[in-house]
C-alpha atoms as a PDB file:
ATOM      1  CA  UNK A   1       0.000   0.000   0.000  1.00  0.00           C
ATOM      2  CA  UNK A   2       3.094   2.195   0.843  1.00  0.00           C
ATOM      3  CA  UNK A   3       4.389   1.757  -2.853  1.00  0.00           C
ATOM      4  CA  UNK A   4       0.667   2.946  -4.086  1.00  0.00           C
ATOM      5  CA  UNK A   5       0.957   6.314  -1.884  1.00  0.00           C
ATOM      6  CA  UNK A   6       4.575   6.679  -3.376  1.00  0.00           C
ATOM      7  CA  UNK A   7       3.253   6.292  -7.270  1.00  0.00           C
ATOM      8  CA  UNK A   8       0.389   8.487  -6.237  1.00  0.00           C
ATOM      9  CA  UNK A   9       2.634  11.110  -4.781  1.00  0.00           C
ATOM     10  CA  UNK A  10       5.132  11.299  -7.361  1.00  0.00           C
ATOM     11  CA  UNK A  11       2.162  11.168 -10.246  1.00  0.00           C
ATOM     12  CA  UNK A  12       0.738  14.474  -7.900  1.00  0.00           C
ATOM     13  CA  UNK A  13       3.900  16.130  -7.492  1.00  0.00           C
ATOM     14  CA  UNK A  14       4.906  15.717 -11.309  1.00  0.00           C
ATOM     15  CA  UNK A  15       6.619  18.494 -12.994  1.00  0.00           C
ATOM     16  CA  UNK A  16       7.353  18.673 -17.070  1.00  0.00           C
ATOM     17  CA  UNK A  17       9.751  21.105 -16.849  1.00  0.00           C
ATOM     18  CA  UNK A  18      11.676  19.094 -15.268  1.00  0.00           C
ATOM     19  CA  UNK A  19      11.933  16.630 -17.998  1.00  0.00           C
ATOM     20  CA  UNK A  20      15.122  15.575 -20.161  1.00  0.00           C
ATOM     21  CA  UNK A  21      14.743  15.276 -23.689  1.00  0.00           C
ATOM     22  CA  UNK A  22      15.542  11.991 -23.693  1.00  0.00           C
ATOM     23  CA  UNK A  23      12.394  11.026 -21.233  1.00  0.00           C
ATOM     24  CA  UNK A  24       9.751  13.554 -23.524  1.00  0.00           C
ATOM     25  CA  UNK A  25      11.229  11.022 -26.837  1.00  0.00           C
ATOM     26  CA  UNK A  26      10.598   8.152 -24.806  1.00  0.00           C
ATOM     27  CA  UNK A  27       7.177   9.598 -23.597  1.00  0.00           C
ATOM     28  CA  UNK A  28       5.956  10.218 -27.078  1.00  0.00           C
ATOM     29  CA  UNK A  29       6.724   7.182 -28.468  1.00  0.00           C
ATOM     30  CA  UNK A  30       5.061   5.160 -25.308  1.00  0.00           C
ATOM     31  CA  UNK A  31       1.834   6.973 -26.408  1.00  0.00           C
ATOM     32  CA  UNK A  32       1.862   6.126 -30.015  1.00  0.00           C
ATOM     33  CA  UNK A  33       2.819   2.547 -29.232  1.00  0.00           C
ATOM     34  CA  UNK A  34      -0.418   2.434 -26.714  1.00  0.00           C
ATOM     35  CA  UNK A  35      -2.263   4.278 -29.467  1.00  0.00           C
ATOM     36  CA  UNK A  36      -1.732   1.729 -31.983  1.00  0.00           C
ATOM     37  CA  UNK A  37      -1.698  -0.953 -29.656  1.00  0.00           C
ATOM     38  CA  UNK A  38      -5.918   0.312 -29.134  1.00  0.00           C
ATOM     39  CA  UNK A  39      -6.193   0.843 -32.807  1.00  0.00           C
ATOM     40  CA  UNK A  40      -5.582  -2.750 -33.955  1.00  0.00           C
ATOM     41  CA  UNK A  41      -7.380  -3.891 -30.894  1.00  0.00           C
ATOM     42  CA  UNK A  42     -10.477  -1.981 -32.433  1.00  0.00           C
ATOM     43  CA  UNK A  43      -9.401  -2.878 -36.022  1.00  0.00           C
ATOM     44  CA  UNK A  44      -9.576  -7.042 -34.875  1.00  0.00           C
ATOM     45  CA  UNK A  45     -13.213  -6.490 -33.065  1.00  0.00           C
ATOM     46  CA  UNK A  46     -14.387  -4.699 -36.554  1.00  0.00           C
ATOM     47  CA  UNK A  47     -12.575  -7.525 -38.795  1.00  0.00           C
ATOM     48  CA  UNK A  48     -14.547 -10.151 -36.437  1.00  0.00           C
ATOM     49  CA  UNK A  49     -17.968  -7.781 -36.693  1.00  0.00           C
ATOM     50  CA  UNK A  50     -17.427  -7.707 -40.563  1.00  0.00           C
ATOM     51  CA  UNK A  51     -17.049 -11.445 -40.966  1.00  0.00           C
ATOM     52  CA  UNK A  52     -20.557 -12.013 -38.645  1.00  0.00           C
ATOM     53  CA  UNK A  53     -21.973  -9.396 -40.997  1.00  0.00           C
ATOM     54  CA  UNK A  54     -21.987 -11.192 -43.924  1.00  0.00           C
ATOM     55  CA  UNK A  55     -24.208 -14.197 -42.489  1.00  0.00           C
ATOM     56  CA  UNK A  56     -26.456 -12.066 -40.341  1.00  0.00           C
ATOM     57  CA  UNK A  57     -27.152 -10.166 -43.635  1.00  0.00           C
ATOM     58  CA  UNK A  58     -27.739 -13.067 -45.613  1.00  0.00           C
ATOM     59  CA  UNK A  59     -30.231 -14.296 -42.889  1.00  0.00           C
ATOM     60  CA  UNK A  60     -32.131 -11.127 -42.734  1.00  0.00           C
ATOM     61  CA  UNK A  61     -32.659 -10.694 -46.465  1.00  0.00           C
ATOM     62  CA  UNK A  62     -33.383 -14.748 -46.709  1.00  0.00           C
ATOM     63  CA  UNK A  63     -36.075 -14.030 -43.957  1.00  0.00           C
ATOM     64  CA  UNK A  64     -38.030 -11.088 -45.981  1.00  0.00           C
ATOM     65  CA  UNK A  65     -37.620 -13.113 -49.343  1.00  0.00           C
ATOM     66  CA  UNK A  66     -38.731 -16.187 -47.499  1.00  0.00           C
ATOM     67  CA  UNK A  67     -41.756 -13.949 -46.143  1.00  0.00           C
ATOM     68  CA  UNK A  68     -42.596 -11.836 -49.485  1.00  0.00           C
ATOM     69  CA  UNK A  69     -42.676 -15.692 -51.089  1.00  0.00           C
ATOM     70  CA  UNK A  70     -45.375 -16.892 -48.577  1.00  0.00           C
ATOM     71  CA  UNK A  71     -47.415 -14.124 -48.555  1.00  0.00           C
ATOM     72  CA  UNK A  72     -49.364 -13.493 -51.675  1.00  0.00           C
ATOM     73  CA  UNK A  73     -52.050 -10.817 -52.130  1.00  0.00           C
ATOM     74  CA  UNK A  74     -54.741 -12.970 -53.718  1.00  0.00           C
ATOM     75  CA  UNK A  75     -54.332 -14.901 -50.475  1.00  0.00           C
ATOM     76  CA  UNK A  76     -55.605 -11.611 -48.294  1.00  0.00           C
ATOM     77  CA  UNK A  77     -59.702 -11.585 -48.358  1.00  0.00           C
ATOM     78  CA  UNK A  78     -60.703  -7.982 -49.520  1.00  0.00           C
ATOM     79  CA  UNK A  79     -61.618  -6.859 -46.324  1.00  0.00           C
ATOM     80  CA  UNK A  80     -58.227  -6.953 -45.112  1.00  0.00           C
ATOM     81  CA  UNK A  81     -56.921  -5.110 -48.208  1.00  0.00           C
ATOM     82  CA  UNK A  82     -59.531  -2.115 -47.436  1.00  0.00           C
ATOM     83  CA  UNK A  83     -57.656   1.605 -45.432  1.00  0.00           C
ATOM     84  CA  UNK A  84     -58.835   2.457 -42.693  1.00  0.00           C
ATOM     85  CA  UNK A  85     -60.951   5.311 -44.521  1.00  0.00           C
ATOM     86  CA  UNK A  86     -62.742   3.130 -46.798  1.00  0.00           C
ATOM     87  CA  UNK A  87     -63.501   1.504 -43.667  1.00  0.00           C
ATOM     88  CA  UNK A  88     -64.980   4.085 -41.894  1.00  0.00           C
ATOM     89  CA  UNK A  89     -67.203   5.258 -44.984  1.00  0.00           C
ATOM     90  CA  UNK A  90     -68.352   2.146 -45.380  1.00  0.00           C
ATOM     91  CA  UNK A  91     -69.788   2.840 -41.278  1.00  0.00           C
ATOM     92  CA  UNK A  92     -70.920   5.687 -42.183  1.00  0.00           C
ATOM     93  CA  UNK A  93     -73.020   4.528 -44.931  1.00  0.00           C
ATOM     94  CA  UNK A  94     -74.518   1.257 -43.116  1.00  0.00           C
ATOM     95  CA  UNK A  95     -75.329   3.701 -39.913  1.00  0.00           C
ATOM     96  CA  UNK A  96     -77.305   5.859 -42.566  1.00  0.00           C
ATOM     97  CA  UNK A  97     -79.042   3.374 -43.966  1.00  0.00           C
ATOM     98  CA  UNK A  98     -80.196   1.778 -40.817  1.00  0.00           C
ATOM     99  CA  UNK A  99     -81.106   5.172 -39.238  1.00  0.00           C
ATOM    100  CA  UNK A 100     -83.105   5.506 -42.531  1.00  0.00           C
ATOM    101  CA  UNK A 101     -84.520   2.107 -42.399  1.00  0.00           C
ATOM    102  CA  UNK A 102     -85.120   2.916 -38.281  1.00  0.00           C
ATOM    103  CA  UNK A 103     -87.840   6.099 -39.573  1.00  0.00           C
ATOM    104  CA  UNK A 104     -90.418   3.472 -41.198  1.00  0.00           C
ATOM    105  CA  UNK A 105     -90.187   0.583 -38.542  1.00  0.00           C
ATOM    106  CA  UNK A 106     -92.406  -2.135 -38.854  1.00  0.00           C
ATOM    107  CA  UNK A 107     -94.234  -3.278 -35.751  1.00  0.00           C
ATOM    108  CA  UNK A 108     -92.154  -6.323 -35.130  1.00  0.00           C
ATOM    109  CA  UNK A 109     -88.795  -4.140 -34.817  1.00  0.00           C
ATOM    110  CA  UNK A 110     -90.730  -1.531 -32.669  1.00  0.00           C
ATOM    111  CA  UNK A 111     -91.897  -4.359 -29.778  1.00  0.00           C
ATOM    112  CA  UNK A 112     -88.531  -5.557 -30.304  1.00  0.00           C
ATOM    113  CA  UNK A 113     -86.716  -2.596 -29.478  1.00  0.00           C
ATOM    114  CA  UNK A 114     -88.760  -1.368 -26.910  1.00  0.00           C
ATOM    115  CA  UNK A 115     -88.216  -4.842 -25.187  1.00  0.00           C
ATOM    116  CA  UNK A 116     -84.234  -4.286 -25.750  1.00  0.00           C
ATOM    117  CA  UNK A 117     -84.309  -1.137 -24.091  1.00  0.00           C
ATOM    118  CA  UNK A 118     -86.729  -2.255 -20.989  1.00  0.00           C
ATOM    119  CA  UNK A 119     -84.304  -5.258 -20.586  1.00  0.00           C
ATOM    120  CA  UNK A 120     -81.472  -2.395 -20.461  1.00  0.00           C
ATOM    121  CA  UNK A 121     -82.510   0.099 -18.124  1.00  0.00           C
ATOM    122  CA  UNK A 122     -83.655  -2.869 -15.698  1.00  0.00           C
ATOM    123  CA  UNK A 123     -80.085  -4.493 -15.742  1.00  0.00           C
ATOM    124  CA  UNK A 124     -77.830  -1.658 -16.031  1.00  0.00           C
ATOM    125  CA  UNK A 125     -79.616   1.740 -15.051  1.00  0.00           C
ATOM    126  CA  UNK A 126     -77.120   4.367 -15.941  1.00  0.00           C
ATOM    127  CA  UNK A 127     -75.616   2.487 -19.685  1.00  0.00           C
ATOM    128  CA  UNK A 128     -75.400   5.112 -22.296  1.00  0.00           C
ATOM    129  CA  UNK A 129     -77.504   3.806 -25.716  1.00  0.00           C
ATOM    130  CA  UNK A 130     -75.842   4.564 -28.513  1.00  0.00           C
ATOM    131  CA  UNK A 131     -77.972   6.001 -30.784  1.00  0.00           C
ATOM    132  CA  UNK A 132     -77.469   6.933 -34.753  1.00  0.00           C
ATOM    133  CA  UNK A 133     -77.258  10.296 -35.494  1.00  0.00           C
ATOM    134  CA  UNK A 134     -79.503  10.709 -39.125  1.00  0.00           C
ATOM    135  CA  UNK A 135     -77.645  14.101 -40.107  1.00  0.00           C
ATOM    136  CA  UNK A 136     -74.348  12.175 -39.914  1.00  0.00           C
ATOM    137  CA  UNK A 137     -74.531   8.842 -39.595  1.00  0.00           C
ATOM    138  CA  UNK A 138     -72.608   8.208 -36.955  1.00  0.00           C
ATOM    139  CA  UNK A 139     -73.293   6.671 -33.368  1.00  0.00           C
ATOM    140  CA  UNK A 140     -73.417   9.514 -30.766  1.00  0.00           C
ATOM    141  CA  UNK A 141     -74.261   8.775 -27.276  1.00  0.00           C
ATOM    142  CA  UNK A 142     -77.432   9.377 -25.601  1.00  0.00           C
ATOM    143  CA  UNK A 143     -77.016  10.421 -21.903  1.00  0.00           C
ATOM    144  CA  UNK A 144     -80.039  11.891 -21.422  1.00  0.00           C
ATOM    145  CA  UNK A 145     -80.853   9.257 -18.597  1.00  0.00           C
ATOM    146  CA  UNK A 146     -77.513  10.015 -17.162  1.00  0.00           C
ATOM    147  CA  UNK A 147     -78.377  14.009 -17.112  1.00  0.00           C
ATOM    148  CA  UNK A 148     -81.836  12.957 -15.323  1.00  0.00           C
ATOM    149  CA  UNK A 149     -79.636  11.032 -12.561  1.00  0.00           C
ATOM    150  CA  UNK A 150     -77.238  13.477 -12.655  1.00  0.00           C
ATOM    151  CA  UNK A 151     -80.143  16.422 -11.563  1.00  0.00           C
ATOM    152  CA  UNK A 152     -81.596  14.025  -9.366  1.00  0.00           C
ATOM    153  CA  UNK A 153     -78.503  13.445  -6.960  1.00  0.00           C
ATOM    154  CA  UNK A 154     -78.363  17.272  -7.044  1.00  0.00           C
ATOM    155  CA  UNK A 155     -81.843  17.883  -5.787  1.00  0.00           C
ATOM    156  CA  UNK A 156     -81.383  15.357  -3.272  1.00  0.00           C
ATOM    157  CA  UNK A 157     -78.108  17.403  -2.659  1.00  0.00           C
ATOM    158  CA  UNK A 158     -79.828  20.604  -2.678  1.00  0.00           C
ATOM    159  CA  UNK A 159     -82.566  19.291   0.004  1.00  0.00           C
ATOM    160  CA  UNK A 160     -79.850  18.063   2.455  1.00  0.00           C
ATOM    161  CA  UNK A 161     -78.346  21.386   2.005  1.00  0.00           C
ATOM    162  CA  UNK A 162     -81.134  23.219   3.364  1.00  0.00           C
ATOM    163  CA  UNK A 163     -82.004  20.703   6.013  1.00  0.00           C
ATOM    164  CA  UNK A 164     -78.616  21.409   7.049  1.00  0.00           C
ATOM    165  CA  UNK A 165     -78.818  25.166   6.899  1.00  0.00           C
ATOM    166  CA  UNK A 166     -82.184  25.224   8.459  1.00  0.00           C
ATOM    167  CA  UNK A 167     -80.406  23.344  11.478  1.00  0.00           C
ATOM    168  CA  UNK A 168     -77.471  25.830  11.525  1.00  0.00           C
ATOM    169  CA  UNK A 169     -80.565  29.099  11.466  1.00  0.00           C
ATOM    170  CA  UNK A 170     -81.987  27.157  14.208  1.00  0.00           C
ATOM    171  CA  UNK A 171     -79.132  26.660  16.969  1.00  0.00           C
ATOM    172  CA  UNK A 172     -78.096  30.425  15.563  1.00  0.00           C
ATOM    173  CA  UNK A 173     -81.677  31.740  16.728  1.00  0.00           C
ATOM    174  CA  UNK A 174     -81.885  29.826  19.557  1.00  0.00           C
ATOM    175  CA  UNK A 175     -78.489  30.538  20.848  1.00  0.00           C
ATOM    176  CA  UNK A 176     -79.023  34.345  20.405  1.00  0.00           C
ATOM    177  CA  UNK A 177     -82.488  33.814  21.946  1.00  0.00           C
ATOM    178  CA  UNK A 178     -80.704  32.642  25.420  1.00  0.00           C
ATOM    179  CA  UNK A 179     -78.049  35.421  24.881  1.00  0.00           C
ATOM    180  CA  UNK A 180     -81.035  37.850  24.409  1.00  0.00           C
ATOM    181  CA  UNK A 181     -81.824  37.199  28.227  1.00  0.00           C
END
């Protein structure tokens, strides 16, 4: 441990002034030696990546070939060819045409639907129906049962409020009442 706290002090106290000539030569050609030394060092890792290159690369490519071979596009069923537009006209349409088809309802659909949506509020009360909007097409949400539960908690709210505040004007008057004495 003593000859570490020697190195160390004579690395600390190090002066280059104090140098020869003959050491600074020496010195310089120490670091080019470890220079190159860490140059073909890196220069045998690359020479050993380049050679593991060459089958990686040919396993890659081999792998997309081998996939572009297997997969042909007469195999693909046309829905799977159609963007994600196309898709969502094709919504669009089918939502008109069933909000139009929902106007003139025969009386079969109209028990049946009434019966869906009895079935619904009974099992889950506060569900939000989708429902077609004709101007667009589109399925919007209908929470107008959620706004009526919404402005129900609130009056039930409100009416706790003012039992509360009636309480509060009572022990008020009848404190000043006894203060009044």
């Amino acid at each position: 441990m003593q000859s570490f706290f020697n190195i160390w002090n004579r690395v600390r106290k190090f002066d280059p002034s104090t140098l020869t000539p003959m050491q600074i030569i020496v010195g310089i050609a120490g670091g080019i030696v470890a220079l190159w030394v860490i140059a073909q060092a890196l220069s045998f890792i690359l020479n050993i990546l380049f050679w593991l290159m060459v089958p990686a690369l040919a396993v890659v490519v081999g792998y997309f070939i081998w996939t572009m071979m297997k997969s042909r596009s007469e195999d693909i069923p046309a829905e799977m060819k159609k963007t994600e537009q196309e898709k969502t006209v094709e919504e669009a349409i089918a939502n008109v045409k069933a909000a139009l088809s929902a106007e003139q309802p025969d009386e079969e659909t109209q028990l049946s639907e009434t019966t869906v949506a009895e079935v619904e509020e009974e099992e889950v009360p506060l569900a939000i129906a989708q429902v077609v909007n004709p101007e667009t097409g589109f399925k919007e949400p209908d929470i107008s049962r959620l706004i009526e539960h919404e402005e129900e908690k609130l009056k039930e709210a409100d009416k706790v409020n003012d039992e509360i505040l009636s309480q509060i004007e009572a022990r008020r008057k009848r404190l000043l009442g006894k203060d009044g004495k």
